[in-house]
Each structure stands twice: as C-alpha cells, then as structure tokens.
Protein backbone atom coordinates (compact mmCIF):
# COMPACT_ATOMS: atom_id res chain seq x y z
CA UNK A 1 32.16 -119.74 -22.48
CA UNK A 2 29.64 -119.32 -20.18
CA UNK A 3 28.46 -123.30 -20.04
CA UNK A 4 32.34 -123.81 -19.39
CA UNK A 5 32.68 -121.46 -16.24
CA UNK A 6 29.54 -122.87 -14.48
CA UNK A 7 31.28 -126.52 -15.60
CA UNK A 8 34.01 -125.39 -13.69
CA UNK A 9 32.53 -123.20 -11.19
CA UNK A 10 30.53 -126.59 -10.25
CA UNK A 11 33.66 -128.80 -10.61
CA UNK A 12 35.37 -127.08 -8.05
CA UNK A 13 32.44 -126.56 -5.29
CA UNK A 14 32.17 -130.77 -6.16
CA UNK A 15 35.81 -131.08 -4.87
CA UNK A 16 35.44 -129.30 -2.37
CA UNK A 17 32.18 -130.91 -1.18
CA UNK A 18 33.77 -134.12 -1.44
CA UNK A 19 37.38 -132.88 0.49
CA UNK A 20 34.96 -131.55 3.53
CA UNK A 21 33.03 -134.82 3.65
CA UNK A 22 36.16 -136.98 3.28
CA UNK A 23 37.66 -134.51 6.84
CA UNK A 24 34.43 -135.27 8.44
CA UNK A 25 34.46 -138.91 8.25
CA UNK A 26 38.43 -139.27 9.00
CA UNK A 27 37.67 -136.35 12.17
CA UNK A 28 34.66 -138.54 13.16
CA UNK A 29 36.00 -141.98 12.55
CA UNK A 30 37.53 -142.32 15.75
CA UNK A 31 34.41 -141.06 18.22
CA UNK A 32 33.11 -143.83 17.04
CA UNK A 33 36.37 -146.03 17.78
CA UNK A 34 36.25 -145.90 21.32
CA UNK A 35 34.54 -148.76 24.26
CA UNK A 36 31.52 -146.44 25.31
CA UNK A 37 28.69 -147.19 27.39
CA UNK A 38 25.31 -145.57 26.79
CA UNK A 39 21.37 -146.14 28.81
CA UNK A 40 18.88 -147.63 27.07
CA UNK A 41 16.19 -144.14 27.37
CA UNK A 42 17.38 -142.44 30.29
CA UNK A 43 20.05 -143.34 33.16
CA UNK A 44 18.27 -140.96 36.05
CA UNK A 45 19.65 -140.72 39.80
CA UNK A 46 18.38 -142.38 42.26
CA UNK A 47 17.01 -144.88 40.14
CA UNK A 48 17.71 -148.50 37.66
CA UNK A 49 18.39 -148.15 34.23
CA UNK A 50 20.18 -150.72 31.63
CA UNK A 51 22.94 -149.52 30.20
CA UNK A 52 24.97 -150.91 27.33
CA UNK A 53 28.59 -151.19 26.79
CA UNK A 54 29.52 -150.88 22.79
CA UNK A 55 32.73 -152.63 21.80
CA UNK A 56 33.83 -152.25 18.48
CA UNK A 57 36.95 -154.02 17.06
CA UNK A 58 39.36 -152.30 15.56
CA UNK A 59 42.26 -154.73 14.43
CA UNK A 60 41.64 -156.48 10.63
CA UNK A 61 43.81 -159.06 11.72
CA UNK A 62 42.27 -159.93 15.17
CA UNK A 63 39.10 -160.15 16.92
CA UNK A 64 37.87 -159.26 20.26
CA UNK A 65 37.36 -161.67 22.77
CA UNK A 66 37.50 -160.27 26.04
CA UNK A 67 36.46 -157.29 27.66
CA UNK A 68 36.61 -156.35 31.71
CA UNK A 69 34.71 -153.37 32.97
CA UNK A 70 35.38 -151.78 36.26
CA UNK A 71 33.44 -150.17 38.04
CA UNK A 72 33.79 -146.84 40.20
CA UNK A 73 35.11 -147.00 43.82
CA UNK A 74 33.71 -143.88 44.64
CA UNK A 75 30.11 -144.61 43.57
CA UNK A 76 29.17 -148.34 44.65
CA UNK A 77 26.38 -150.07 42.59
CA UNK A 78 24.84 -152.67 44.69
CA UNK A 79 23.08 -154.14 41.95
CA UNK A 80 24.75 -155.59 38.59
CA UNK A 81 22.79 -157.87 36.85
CA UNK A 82 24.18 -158.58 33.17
CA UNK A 83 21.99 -159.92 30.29
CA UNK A 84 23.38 -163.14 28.75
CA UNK A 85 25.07 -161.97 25.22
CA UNK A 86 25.01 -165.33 22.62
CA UNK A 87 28.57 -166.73 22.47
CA UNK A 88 30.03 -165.32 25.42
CA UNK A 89 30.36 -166.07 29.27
CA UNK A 90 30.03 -163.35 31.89
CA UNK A 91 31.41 -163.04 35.35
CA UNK A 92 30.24 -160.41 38.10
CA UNK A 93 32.94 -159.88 40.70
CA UNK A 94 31.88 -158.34 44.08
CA UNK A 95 34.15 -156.60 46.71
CA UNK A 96 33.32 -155.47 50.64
CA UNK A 97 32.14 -152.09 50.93
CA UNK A 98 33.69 -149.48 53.46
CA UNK A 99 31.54 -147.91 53.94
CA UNK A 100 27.97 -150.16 54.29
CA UNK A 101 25.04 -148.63 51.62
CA UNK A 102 21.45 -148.56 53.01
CA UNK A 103 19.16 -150.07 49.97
CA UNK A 104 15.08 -150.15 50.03
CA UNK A 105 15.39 -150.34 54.27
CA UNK A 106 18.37 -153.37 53.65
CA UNK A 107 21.87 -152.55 54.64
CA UNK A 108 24.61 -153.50 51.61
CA UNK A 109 27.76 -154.53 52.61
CA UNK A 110 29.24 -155.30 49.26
CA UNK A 111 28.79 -153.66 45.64
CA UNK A 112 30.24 -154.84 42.19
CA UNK A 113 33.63 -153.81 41.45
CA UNK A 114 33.94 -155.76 37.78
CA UNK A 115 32.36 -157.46 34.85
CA UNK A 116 34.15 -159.33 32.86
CA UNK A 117 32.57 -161.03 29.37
CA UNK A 118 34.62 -164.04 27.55
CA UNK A 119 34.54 -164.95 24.10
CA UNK A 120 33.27 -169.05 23.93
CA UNK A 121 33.73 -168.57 19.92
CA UNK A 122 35.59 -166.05 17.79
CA UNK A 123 34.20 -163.20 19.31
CA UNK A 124 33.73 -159.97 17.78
CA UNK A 125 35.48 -160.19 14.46
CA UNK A 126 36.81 -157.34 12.47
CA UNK A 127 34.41 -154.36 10.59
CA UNK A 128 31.85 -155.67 13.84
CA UNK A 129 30.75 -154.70 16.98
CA UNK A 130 29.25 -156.17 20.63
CA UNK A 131 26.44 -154.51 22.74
CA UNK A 132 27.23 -155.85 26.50
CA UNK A 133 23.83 -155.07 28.52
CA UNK A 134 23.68 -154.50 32.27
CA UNK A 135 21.05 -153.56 34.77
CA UNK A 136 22.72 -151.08 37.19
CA UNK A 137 21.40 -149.14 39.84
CA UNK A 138 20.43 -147.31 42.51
CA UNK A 139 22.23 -144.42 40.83
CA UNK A 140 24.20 -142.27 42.59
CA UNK A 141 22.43 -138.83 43.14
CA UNK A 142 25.49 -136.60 44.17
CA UNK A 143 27.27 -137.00 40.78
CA UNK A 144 26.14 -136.01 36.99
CA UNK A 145 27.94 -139.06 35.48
CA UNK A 146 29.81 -142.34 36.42
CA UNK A 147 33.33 -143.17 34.66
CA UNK A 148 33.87 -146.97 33.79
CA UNK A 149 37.29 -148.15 33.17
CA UNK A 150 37.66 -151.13 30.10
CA UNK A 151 40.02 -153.29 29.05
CA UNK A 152 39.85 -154.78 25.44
CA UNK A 153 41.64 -158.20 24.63
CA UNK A 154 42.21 -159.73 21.11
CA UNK A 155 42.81 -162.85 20.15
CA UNK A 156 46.72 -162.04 19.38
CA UNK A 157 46.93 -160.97 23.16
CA UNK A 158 46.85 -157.47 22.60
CA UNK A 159 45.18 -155.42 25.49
CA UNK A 160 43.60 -152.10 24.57
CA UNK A 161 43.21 -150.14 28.05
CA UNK A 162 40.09 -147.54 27.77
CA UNK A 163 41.11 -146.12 31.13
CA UNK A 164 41.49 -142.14 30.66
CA UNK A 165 38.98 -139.61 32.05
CA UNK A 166 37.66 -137.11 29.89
CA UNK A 167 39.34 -133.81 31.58
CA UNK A 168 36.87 -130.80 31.26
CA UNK A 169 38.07 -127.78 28.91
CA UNK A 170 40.70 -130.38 27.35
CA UNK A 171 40.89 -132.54 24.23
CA UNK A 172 39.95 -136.07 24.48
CA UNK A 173 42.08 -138.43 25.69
CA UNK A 174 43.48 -141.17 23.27
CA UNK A 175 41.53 -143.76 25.01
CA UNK A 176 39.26 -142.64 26.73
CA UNK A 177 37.19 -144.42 29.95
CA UNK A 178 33.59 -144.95 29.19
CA UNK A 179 31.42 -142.46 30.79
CA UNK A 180 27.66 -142.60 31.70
CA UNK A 181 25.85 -139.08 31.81
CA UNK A 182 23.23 -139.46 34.67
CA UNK A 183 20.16 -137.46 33.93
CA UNK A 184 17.45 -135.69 37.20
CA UNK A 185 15.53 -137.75 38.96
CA UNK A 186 12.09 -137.15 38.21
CA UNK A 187 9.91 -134.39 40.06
CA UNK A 188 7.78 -137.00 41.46
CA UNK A 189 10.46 -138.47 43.68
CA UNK A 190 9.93 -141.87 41.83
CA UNK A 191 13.86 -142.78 40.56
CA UNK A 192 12.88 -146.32 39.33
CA UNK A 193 9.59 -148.76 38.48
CA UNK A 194 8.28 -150.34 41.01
CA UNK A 195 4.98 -152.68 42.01
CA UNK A 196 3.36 -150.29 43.57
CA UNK A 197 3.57 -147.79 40.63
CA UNK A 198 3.06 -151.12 38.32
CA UNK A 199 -0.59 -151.41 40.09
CA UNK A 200 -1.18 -147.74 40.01
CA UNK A 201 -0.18 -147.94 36.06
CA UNK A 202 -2.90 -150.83 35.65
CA UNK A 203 -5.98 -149.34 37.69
CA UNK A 204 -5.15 -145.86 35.39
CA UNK A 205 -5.08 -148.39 32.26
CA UNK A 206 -8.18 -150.33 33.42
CA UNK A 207 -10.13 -147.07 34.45
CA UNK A 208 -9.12 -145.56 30.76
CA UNK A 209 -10.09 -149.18 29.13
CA UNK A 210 -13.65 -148.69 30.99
CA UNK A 211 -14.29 -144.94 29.83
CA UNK A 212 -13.15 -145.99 26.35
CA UNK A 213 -15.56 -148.64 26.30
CA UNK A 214 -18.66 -146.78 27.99
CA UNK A 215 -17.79 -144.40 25.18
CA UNK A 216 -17.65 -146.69 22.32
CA UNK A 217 -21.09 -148.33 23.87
CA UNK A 218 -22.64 -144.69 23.93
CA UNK A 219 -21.79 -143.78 20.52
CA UNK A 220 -22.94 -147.16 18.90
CA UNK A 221 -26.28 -146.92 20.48
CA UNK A 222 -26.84 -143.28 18.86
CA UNK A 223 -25.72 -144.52 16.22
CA UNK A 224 -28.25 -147.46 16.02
CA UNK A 225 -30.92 -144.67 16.62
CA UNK A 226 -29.82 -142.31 13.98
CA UNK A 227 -30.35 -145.44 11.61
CA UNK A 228 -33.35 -146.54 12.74
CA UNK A 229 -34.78 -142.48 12.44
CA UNK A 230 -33.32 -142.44 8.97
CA UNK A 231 -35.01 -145.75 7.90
CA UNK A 232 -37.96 -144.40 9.39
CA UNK A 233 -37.96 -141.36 7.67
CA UNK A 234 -37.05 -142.68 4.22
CA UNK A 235 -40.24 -145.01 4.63
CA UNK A 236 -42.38 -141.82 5.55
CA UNK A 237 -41.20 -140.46 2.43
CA UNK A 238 -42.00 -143.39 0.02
CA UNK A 239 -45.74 -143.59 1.92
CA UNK A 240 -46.26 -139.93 1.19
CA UNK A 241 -45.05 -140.39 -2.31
CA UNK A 242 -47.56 -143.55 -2.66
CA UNK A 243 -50.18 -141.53 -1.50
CA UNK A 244 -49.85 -138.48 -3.53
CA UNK A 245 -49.87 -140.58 -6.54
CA UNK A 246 -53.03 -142.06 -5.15
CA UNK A 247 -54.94 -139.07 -4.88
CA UNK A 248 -54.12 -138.31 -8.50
C-alpha cells in the first residue's frame, strides 16, 4: 500500500510539474514573439554602441521580408551605420534636423530618421529568425532608453506594426515598440573608443608585454643557476663518495 501511495503521491507532483512548465512556456512564448532590439555589451550615454534588431517570424505560411525601423524624433542619432546582413539590401534614410546637433566640434544638421532592410531571397522563413546590426551613436545622455518603432512585412503582404510604448505600471502592449535601455556613462568621462584611448591601450599593453618579458628573462636565468648549483653539487657528492671509497 505504501509503494502505491508514493506511486501516486509522485504521479501527481509529475502532472503538476509538467502543467507548470507547459504555463511557463505558453506565458513566455510570446516575450519572445516580439521585434526587439538589444546592444551588443553595453549601450552607455554619451557614447557608440551596436545594437541589434531581432526579427522573428511568426506566420507558418509566410516569411518575412521586410522590416523598417524608425527612429526617435526626440533623440536624433547622427550616426547610423548598418552592417550588411547576407541576402538582404539596406537603406538609411536621413531627414533635416531642427534643431542643429554639435558632434566632436562639427555641427550636424541632419540625423537618421529610418532603416529599412529588403529581402533579395525568401527572407526569414518560418520557425527562424534575423539579427539586423547597426552602429548608433552619440547616445543621448538625458534619457534612460530610446523607443524604436518597426514595421514587419511578409511575403503575403501582411504588415505587423511593432509601434506601442511600453507604459510604466501597465501590462505590455500587444505589440510592443522596440526599446533600447541606455546604461551610465562611465566615471571616466570616456562614452565611446577612441584613437587616443586606442594608443593609450597599446603603450599599457606594450609596457605590460615588457615587464612580462623582463620577468620571464629573470626567472629563466635563476633558473639556469639553480641547475648549474645542483649539477655542481651532485658532482661534489659523487667525488666525495669516490674518495671515501679510496681511502678504504
């Protein structure tokens, strides 16, 4: 009777495992649905970071083949520069600025406004998704994350609109707009690489490379002189031995 309960006892907390597990995927199955765009390491303010935009498909009876990003009005990137993504074309549509932005000493007159990537093949087919790269920046520094609007085309003409901002305290949205979550700039001041701290990285990496190898000298000499003791000290020893047999 006893085998039986625990039989049971385990049947059940089986079922039960398996019914939680079985919510979990159909509750998580759509986060994962969604256009989203997320930094490859960290997307800090004030400074350049590549970000990617992740396109899934979710029609089995249609693929993707065209997606159009826009960006925000209210935070200007002057630079856009996309990296080319096998079968597909990309176009980088600019707009006149306002209100002029004042980059590295140059004054910007014009930021991007849209990207827009086209299928040359099938495009992303069902059960698949897309990473769309981009190198964005300066990042704003009075905001703690930019909102993207998409729009996702299929080859049956269908047009999936990821255009609704995630609302603090609420639910999210049915589709929801991309969003990028801008981290601090660093304490240093420094928001992005540039040549000057590319030469200061290579003096600290040649300075390092020289005190490794003054090390790596140091320590093979003494150890070239602890052999040469030992040697000598094992042949004192075989003398001594030699002459004690001697004597006799």
């Amino acid at each position: 009777m006893k085998a039986i309960k625990g039989s049971l006892k385990a049947s059940r907390v089986a079922v039960v495992g398996a019914a939680a597990a079985s919510a979990v995927l159909v509750l998580s199955a759509p986060a994962f649905a969604h256009v989203t765009v997320q930094p490859e390491g960290t997307a800090a303010k004030g400074g350049y970071a590549t970000v990617d935009f992740k396109v899934p498909n979710e029609r089995d009876n249609a693929s993707t083949t065209k997606l159009e990003v826009s960006f925000p009005a209210d935070h200007p990137l002057a630079s856009v520069m996309p990296q080319p993504v096998d079968g597909w074309t990309v176009q980088v549509t600019k707009a006149k600025l306002a209100k002029p932005l004042t980059l590295h000493g140059r004054k910007i007159d014009e930021a991007v406004t849209k990207v827009t990537w086209n299928a040359t093949g099938k495009g992303i087919e069902a059960g698949y998704f897309q990473k769309f790269p981009l190198s964005v920046g300066p990042l704003p520094e009075d905001t703690d994350h930019l909102v993207f609007k998409a729009l996702q085309t299929y080859s049956d003409n269908e047009v999936v609109r990821w255009i609704e901002p995630q609302q603090a305290g609420r639910a999210e949205p049915e589709n929801p707009a991309p969003a990028l979550e801008l981290t601090a700039a660093s304490p240093s001041g420094h928001h992005g690489s540039t040549a000057e701290d590319a030469s200061a990285t290579t003096a600290k990496d040649t300075a390092a490379t020289a005190s490794t190898g003054g090390s790596d000298t140091l320590a093979r000499v003494l150890g070239i002189v602890g052999i040469l003791v030992g040697a000598a000290g094992v042949a004192y020893g075989v003398l001594a031995g030699r002459r004690r047999t001697t004597n006799a």
